[in-house]
Protein backbone atom coordinates (compact mmCIF):
# COMPACT_ATOMS: atom_id res chain seq x y z
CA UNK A 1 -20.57 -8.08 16.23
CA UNK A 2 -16.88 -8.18 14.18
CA UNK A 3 -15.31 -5.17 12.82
CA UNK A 4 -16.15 -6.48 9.50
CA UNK A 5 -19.46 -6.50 9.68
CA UNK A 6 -19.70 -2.63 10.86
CA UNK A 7 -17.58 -2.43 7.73
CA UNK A 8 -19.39 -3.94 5.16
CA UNK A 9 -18.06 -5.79 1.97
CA UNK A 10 -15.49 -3.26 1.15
CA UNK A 11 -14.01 0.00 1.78
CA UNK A 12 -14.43 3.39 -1.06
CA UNK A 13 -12.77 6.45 -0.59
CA UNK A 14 -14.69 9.77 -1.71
CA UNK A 15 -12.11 12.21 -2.71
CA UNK A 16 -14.58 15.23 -3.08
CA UNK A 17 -15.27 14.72 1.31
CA UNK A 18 -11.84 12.60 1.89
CA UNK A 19 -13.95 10.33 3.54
CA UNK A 20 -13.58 6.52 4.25
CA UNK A 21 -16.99 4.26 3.57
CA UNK A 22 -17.46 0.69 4.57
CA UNK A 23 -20.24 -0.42 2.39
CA UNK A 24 -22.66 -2.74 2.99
CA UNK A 25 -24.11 -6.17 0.99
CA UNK A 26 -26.70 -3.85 0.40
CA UNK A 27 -24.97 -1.07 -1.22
CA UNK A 28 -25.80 1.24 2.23
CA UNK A 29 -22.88 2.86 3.42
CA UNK A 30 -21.39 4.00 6.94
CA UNK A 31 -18.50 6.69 7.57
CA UNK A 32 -15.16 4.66 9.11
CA UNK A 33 -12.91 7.66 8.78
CA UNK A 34 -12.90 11.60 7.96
CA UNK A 35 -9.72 11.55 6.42
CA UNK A 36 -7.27 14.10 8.15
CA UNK A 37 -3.47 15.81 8.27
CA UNK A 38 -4.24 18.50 5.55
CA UNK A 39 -2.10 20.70 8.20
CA UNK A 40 0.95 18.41 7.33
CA UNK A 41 0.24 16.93 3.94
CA UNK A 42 0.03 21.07 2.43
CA UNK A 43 3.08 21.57 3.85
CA UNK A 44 4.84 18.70 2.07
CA UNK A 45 4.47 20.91 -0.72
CA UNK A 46 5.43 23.96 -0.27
CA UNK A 47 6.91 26.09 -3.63
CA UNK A 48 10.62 27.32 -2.85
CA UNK A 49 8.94 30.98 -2.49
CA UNK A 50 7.04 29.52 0.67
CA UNK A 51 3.60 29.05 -1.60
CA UNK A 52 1.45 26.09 -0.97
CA UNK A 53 1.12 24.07 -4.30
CA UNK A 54 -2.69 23.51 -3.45
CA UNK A 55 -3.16 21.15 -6.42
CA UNK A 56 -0.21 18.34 -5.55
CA UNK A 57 -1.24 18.57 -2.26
CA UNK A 58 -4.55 17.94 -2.58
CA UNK A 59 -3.58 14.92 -4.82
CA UNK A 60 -1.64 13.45 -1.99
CA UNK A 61 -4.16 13.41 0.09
CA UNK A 62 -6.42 11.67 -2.59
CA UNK A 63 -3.15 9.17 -2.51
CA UNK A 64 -2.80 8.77 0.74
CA UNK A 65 -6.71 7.97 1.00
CA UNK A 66 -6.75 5.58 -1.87
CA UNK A 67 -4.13 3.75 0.05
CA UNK A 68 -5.49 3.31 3.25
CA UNK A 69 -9.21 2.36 1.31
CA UNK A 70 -6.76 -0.54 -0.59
CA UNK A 71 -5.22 -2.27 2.77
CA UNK A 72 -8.49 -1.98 4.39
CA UNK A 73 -10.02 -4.05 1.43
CA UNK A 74 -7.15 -6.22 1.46
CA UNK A 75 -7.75 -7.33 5.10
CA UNK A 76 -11.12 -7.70 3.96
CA UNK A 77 -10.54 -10.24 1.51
CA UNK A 78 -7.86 -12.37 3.55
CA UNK A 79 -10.50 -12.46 6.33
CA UNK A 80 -13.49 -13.71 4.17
């Protein structure tokens, strides 16, 4: 068994549960990753009166997610 197969075919990233899939040739898919660090990404954004600007934040994250869901597919492809 290889990493890629308990991966799948590619990588998605579900913004509504910032969670990682691998899917499958089959379109089934299996949680990699619970995407994490909402601790540190909210307070990347902080307001100058100390407020949490809940909506950038959360857009980061959503970023940040995307990201990691593109290199994952990217090793993916090189490796096929």
């Amino acid at each position: 068994m290889k990493v890629t197969d308990f991966i799948g075919v590619k990588a998605t990233y579900d913004e509504h549960g910032q969670y990682i899939w691998g899917v499958d040739k089959e379109g089934g898919h299996q949680k990699l990753a619970d995407l994490r660090g909402w601790g540190a990404i909210q307070n990347l954004f902080k307001t100058k009166g100390g407020l949490i600007d809940d909506e950038k934040a959360a857009s980061f994250q959503d970023e940040l997610g995307k990201w990691l869901v593109d290199a994952i597919n990217e090793k993916l492809e090189r490796e096929r």
